[in-house]
PDB file of N, CA and C in Angstrom:
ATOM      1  N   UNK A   1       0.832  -1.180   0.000  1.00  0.00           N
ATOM      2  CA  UNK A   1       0.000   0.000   0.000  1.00  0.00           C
ATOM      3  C   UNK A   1       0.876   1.241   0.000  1.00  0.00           C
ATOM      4  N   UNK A   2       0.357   2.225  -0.719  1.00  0.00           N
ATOM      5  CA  UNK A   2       1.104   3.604  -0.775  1.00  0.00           C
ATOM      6  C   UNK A   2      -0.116   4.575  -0.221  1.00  0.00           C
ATOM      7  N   UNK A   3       0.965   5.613   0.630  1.00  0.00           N
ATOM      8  CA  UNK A   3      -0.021   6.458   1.079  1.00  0.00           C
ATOM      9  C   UNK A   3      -0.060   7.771   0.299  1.00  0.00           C
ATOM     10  N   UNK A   4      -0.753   8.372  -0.448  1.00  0.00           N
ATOM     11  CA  UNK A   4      -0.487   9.793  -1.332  1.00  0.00           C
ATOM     12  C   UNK A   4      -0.752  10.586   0.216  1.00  0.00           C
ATOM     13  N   UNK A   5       0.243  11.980  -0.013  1.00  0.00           N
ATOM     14  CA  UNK A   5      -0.075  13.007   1.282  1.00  0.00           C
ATOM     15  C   UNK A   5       0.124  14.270   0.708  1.00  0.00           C
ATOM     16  N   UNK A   6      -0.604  15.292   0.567  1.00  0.00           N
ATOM     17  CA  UNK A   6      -0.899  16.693  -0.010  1.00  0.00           C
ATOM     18  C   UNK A   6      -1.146  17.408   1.301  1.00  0.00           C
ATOM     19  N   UNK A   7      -0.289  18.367   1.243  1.00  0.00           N
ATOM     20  CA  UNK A   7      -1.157  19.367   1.804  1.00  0.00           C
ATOM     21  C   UNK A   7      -1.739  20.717   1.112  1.00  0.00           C
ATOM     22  N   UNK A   8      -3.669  20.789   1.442  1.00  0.00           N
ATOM     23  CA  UNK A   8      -3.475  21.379  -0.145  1.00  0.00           C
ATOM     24  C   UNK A   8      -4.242  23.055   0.221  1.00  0.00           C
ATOM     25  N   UNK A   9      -3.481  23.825   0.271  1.00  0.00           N
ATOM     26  CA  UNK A   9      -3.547  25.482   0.239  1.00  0.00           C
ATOM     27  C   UNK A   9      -4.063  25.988   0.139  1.00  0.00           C
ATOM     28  N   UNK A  10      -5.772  26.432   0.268  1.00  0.00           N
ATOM     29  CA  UNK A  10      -7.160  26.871  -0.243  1.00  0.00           C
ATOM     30  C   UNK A  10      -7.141  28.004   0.199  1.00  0.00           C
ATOM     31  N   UNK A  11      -7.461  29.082  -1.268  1.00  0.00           N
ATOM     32  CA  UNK A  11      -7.458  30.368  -1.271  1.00  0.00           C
ATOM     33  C   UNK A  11      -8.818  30.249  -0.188  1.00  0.00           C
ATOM     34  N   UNK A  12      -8.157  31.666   0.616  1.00  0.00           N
ATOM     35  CA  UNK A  12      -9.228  32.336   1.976  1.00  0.00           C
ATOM     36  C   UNK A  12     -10.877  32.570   1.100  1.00  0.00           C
ATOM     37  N   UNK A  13     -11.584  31.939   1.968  1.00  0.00           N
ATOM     38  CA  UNK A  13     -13.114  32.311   1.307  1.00  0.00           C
ATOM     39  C   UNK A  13     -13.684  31.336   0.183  1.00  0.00           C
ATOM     40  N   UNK A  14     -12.745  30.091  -0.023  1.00  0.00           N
ATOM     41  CA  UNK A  14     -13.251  29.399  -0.826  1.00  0.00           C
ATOM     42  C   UNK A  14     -13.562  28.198  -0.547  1.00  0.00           C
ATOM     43  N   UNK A  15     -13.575  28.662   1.256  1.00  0.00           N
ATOM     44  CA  UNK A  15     -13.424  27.123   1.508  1.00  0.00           C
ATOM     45  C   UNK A  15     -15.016  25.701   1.395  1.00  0.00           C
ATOM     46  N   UNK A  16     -15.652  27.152   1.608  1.00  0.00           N
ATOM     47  CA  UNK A  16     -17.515  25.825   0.870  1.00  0.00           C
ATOM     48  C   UNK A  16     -17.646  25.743  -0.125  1.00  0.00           C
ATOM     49  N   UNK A  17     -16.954  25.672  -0.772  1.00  0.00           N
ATOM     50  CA  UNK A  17     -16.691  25.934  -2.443  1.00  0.00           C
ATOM     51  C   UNK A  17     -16.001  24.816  -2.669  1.00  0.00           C
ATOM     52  N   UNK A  18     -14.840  24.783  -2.093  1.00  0.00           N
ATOM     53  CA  UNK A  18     -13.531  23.714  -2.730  1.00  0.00           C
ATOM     54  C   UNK A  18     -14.447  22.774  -1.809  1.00  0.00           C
ATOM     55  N   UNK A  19     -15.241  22.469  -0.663  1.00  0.00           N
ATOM     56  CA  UNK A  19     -15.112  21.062   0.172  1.00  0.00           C
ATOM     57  C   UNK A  19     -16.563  20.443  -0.737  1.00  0.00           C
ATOM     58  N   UNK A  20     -17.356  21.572  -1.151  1.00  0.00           N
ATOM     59  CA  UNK A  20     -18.722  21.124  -2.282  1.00  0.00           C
ATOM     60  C   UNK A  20     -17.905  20.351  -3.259  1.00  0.00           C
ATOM     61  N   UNK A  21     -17.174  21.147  -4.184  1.00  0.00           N
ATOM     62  CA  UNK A  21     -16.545  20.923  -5.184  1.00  0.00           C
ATOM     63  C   UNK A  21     -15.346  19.070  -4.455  1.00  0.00           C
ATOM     64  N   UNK A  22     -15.130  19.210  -3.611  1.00  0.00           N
ATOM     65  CA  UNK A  22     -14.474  18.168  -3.516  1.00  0.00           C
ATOM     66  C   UNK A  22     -15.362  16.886  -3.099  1.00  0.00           C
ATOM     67  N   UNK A  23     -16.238  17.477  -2.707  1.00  0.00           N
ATOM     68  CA  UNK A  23     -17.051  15.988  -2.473  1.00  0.00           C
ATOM     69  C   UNK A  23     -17.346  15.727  -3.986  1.00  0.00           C
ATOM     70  N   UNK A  24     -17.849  16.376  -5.110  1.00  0.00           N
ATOM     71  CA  UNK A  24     -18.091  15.932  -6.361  1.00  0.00           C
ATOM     72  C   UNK A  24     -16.940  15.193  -6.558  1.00  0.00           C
ATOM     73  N   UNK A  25     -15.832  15.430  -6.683  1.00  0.00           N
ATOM     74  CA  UNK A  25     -14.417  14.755  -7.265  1.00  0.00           C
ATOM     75  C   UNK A  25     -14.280  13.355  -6.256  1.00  0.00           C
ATOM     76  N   UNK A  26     -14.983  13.248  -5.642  1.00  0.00           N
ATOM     77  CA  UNK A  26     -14.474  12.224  -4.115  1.00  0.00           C
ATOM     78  C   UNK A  26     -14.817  11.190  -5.425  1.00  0.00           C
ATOM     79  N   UNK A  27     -15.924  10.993  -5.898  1.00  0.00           N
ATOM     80  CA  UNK A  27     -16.743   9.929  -6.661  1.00  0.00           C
ATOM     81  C   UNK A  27     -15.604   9.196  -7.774  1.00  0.00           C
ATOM     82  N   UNK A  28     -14.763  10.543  -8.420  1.00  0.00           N
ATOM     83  CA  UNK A  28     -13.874  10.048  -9.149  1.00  0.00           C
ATOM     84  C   UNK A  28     -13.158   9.732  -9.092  1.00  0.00           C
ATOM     85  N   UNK A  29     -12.065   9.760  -8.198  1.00  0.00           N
ATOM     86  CA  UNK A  29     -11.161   9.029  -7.400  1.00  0.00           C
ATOM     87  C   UNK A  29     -11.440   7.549  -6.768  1.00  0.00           C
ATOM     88  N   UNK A  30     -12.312   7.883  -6.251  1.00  0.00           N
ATOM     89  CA  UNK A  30     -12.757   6.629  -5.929  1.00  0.00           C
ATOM     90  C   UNK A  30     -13.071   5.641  -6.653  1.00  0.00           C
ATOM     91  N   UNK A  31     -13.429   5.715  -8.002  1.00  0.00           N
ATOM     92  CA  UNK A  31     -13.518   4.668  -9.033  1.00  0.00           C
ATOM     93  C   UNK A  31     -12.554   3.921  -9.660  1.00  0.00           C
ATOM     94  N   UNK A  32     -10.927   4.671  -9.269  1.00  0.00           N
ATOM     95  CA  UNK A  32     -10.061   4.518 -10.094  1.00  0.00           C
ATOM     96  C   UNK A  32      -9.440   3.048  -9.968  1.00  0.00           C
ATOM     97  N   UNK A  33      -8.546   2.549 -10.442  1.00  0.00           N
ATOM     98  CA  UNK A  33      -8.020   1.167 -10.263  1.00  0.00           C
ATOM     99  C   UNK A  33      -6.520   1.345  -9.497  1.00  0.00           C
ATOM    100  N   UNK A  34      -6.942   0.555  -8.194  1.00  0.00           N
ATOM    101  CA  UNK A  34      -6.028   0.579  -7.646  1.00  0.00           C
ATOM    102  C   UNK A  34      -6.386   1.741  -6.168  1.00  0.00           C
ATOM    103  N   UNK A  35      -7.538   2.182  -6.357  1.00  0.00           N
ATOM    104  CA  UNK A  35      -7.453   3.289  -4.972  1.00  0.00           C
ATOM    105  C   UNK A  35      -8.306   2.410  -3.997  1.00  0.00           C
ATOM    106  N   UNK A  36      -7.673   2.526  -2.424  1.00  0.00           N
ATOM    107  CA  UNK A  36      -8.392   1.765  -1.403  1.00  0.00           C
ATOM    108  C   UNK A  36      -8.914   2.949  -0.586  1.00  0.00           C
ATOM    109  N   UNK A  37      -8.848   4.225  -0.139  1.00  0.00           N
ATOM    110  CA  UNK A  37      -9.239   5.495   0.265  1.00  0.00           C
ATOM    111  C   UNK A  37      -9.266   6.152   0.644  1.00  0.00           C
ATOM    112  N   UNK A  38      -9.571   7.327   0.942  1.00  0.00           N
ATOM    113  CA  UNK A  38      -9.372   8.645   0.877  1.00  0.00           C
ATOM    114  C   UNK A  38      -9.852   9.407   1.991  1.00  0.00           C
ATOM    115  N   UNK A  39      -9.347  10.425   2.365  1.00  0.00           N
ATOM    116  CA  UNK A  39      -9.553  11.456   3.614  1.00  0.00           C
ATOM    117  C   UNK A  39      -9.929  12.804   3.254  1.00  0.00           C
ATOM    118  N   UNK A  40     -10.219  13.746   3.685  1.00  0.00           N
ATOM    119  CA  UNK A  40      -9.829  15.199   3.787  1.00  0.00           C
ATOM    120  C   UNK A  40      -9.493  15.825   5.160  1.00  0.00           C
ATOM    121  N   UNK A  41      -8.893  16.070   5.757  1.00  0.00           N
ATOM    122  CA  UNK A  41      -8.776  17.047   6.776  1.00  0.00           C
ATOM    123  C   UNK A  41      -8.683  18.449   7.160  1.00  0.00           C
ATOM    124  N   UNK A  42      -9.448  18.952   7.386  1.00  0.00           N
ATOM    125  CA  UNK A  42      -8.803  20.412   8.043  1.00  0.00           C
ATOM    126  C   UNK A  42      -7.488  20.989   9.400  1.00  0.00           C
ATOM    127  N   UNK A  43      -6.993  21.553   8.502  1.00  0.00           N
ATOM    128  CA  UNK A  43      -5.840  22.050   9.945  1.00  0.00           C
ATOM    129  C   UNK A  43      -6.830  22.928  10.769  1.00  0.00           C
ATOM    130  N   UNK A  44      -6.204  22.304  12.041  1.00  0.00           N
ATOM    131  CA  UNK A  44      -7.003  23.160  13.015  1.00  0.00           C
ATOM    132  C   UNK A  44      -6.448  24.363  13.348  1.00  0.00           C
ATOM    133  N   UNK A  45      -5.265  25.027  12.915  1.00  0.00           N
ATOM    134  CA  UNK A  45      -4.458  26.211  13.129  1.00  0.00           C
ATOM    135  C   UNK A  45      -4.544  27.160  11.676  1.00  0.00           C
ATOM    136  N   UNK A  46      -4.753  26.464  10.559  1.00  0.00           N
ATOM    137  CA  UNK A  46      -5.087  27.437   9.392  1.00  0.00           C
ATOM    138  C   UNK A  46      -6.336  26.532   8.784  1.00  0.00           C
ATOM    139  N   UNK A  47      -7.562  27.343   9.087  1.00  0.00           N
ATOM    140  CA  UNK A  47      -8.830  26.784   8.598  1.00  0.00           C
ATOM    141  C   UNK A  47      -8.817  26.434   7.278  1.00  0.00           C
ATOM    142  N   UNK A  48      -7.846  27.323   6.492  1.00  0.00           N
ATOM    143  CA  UNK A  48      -7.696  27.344   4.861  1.00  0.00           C
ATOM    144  C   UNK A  48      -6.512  26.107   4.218  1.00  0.00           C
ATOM    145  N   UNK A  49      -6.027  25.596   5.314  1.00  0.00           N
ATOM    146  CA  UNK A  49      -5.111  24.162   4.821  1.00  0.00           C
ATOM    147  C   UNK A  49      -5.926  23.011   4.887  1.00  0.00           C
ATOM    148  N   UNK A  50      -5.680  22.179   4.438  1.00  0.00           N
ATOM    149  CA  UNK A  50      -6.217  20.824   4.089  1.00  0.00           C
ATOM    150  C   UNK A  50      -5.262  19.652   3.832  1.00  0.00           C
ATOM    151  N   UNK A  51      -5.468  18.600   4.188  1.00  0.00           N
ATOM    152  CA  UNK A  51      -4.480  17.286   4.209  1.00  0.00           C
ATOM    153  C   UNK A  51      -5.426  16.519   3.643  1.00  0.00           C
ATOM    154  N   UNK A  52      -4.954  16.149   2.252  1.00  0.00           N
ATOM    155  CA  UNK A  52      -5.244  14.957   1.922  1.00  0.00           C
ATOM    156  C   UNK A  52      -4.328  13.638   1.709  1.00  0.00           C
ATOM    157  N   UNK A  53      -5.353  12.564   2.419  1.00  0.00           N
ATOM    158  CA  UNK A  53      -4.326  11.474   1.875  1.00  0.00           C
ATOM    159  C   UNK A  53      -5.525  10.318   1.959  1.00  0.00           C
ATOM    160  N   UNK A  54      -4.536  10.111   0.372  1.00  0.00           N
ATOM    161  CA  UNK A  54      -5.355   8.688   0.028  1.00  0.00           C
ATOM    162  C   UNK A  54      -4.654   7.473  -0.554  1.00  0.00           C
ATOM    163  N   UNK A  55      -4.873   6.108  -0.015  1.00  0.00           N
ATOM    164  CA  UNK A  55      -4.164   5.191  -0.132  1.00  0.00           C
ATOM    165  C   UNK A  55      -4.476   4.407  -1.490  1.00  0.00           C
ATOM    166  N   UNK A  56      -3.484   4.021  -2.022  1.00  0.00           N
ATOM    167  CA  UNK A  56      -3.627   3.225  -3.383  1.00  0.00           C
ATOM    168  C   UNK A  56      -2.810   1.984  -3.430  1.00  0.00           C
ATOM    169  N   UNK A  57      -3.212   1.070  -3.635  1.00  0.00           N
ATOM    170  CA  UNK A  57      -2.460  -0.277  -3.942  1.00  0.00           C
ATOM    171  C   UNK A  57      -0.871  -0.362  -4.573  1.00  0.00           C
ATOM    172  N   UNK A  58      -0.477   0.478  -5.811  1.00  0.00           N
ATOM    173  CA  UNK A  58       0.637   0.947  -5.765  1.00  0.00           C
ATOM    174  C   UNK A  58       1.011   2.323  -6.444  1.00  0.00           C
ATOM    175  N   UNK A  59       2.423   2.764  -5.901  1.00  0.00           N
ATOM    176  CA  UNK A  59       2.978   3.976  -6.644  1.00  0.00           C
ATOM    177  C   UNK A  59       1.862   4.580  -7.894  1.00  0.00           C
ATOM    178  N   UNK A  60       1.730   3.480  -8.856  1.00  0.00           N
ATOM    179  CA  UNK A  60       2.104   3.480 -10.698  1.00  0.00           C
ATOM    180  C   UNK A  60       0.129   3.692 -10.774  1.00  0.00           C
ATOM    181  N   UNK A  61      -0.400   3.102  -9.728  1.00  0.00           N
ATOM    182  CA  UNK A  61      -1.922   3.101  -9.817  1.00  0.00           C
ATOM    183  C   UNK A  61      -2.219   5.057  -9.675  1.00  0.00           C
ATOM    184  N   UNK A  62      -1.269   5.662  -8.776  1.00  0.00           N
ATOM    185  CA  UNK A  62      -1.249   6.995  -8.756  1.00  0.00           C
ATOM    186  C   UNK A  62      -1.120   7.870  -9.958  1.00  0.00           C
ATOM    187  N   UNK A  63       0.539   7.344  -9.746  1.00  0.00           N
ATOM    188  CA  UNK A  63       1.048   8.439 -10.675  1.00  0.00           C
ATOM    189  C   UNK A  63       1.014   7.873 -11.991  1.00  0.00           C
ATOM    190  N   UNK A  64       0.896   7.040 -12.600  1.00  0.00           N
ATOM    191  CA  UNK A  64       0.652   6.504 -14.173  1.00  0.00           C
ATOM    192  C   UNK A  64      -0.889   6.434 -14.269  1.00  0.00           C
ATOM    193  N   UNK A  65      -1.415   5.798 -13.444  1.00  0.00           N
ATOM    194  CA  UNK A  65      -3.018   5.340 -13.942  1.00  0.00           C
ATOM    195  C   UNK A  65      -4.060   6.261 -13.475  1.00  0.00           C
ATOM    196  N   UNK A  66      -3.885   7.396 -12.361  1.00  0.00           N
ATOM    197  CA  UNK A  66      -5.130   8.392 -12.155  1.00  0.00           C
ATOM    198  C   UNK A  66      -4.455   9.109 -13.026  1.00  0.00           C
ATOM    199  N   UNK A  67      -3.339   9.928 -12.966  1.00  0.00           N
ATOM    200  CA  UNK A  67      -2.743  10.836 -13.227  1.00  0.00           C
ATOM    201  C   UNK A  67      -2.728  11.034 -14.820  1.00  0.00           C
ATOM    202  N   UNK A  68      -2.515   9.638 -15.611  1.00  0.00           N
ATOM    203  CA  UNK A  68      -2.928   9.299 -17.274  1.00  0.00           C
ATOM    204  C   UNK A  68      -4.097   9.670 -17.380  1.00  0.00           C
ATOM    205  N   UNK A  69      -5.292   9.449 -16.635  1.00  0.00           N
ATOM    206  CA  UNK A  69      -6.404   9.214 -17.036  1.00  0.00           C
ATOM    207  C   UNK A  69      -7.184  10.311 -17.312  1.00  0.00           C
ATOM    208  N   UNK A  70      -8.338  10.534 -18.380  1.00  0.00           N
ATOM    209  CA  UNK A  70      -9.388  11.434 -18.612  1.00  0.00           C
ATOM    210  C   UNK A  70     -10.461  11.840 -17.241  1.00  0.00           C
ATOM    211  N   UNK A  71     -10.758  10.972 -16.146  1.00  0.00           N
ATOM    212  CA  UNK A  71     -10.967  11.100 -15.357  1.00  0.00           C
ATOM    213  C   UNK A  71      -9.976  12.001 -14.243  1.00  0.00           C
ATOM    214  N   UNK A  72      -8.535  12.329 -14.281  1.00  0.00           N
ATOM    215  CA  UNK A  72      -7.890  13.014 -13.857  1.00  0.00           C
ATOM    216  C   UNK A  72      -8.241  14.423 -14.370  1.00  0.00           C
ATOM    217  N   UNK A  73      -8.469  14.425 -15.813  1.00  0.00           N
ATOM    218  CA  UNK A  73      -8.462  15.748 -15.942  1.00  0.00           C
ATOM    219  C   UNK A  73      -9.504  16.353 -15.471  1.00  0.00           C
ATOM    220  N   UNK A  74     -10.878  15.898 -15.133  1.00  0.00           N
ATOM    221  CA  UNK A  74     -12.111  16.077 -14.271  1.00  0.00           C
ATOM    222  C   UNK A  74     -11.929  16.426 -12.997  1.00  0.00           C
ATOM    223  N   UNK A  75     -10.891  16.164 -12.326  1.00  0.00           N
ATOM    224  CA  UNK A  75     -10.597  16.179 -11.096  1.00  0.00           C
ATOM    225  C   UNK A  75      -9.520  17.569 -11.453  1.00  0.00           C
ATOM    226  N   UNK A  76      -8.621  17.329 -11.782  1.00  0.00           N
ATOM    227  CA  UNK A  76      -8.674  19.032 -12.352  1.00  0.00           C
ATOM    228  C   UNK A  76      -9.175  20.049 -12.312  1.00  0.00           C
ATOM    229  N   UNK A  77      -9.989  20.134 -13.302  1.00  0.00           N
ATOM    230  CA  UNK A  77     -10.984  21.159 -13.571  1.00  0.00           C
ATOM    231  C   UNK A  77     -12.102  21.648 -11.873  1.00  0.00           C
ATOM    232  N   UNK A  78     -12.087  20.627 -11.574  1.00  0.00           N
ATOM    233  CA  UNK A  78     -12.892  20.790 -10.211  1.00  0.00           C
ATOM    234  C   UNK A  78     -12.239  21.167  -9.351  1.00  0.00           C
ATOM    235  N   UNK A  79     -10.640  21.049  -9.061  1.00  0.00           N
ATOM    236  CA  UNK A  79     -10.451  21.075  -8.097  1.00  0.00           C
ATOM    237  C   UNK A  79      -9.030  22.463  -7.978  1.00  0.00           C
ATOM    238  N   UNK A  80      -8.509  22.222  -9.169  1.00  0.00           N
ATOM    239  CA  UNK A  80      -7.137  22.625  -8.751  1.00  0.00           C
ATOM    240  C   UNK A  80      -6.865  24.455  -8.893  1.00  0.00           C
ATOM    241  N   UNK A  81      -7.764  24.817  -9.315  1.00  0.00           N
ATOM    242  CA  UNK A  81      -8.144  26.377  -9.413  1.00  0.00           C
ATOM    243  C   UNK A  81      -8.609  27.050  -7.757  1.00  0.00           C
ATOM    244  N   UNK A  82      -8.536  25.610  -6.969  1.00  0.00           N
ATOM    245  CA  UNK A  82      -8.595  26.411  -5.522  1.00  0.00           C
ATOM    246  C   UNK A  82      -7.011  26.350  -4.563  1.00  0.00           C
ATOM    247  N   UNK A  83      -6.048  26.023  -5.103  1.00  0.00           N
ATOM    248  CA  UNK A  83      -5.051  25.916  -4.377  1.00  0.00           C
ATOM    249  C   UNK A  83      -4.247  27.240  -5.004  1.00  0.00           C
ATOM    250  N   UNK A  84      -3.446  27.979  -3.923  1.00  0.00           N
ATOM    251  CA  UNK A  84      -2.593  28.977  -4.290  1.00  0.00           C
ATOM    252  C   UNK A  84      -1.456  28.680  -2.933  1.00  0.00           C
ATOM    253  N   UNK A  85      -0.456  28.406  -2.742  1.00  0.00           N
ATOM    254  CA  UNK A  85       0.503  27.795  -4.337  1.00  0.00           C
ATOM    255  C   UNK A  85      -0.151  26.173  -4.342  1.00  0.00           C
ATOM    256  N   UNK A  86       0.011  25.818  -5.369  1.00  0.00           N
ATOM    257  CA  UNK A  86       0.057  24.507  -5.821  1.00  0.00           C
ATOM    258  C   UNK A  86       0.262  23.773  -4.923  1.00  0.00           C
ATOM    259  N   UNK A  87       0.247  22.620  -4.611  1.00  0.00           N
ATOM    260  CA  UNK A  87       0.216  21.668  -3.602  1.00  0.00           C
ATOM    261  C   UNK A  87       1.576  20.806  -4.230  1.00  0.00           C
ATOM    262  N   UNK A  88       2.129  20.227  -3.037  1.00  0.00           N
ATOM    263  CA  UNK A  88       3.266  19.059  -3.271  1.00  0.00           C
ATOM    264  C   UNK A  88       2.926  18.002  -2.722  1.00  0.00           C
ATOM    265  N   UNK A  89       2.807  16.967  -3.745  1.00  0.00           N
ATOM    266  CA  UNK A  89       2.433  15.651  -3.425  1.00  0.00           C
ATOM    267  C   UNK A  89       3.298  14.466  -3.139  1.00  0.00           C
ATOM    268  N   UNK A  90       3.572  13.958  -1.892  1.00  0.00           N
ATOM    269  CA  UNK A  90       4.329  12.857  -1.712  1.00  0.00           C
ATOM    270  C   UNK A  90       3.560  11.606  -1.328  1.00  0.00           C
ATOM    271  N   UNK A  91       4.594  10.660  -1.925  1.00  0.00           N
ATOM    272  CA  UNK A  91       4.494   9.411  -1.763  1.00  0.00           C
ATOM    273  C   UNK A  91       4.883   8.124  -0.501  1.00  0.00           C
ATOM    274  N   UNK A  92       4.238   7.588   0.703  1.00  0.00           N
ATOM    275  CA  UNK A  92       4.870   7.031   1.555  1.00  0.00           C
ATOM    276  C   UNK A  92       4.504   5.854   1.585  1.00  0.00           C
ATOM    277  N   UNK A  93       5.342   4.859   2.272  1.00  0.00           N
ATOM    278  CA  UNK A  93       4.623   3.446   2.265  1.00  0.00           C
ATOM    279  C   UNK A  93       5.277   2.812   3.966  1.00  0.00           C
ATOM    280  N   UNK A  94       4.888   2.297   4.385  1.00  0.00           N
ATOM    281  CA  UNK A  94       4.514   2.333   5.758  1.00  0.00           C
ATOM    282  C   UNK A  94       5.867   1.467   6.368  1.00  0.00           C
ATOM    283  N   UNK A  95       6.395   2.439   7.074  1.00  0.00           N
ATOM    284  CA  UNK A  95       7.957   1.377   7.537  1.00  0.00           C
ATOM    285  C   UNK A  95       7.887   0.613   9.025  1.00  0.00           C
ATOM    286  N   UNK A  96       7.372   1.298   9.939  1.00  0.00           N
ATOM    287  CA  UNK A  96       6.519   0.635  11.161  1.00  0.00           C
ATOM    288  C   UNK A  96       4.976   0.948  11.322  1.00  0.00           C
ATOM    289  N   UNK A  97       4.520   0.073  12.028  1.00  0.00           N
ATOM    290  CA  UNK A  97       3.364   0.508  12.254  1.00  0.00           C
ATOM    291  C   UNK A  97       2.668   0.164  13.389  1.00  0.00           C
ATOM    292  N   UNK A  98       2.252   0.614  14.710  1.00  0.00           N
ATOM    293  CA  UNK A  98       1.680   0.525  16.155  1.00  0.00           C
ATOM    294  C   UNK A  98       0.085   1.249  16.207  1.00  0.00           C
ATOM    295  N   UNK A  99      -0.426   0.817  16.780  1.00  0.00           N
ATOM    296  CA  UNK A  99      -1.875   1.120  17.390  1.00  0.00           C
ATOM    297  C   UNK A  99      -1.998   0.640  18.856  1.00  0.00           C
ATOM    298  N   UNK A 100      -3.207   1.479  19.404  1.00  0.00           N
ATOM    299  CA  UNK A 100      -3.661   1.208  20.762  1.00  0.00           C
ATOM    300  C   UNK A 100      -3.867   0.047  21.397  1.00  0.00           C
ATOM    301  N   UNK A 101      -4.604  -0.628  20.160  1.00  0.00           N
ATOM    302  CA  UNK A 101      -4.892  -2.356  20.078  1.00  0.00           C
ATOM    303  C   UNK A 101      -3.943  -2.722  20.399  1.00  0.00           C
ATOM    304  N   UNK A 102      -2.766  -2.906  20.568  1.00  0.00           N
ATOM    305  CA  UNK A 102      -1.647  -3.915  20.277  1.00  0.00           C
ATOM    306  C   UNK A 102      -0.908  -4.162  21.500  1.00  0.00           C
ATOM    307  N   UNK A 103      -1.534  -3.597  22.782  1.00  0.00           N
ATOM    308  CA  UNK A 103      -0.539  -3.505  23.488  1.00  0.00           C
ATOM    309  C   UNK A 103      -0.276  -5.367  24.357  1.00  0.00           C
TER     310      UNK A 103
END
């Protein structure tokens, strides 16, 4: 599993706008091959940041197969006219891992 992690920059005042607009795009992502799923978060210190991360089966399902796709460019158009600056997207895959459960 790969984890995609954005943090993504939403111009002040747009924010019922981009989270409307992002629930439309949720649908398309979610269809894609290879995605298991997806978050949004708000920072609780800048109302106007956002963390997304969404998990995909691998790297190439990301960055070759949403990112190729006509369905990417939909997600585009919906979405990326609300970030100022641009968002940087990294890639992680899980090197330890602990929970509460486990003790």
């Amino acid at each position: 599993m790969i984890l995609e992690v954005a943090v993504l920059p939403v111009i002040a005042g747009k924010n019922e706008e981009f989270e409307a607009a992002f629930r439309q795009a949720s649908s398309i992502i979610s269809a894609m091959k290879g995605y298991i799923s997806h978050e949004l978060q708000t920072c609780m210190e800048d109302g106007n940041k956002y963390l997304l991360l969404v998990q995909w089966e691998t790297l190439e399902d990301h960055t070759e197969g949403f990112r190729g796709s006509a369905e990417y460019q939909e997600w585009r158009k919906l979405l990326h006219h609300f970030y100022n600056p641009f968002p940087v997207v990294e890639h992680y895959t899980i090197t330890q891992a602990y929970s509460a459960d486990a003790k």
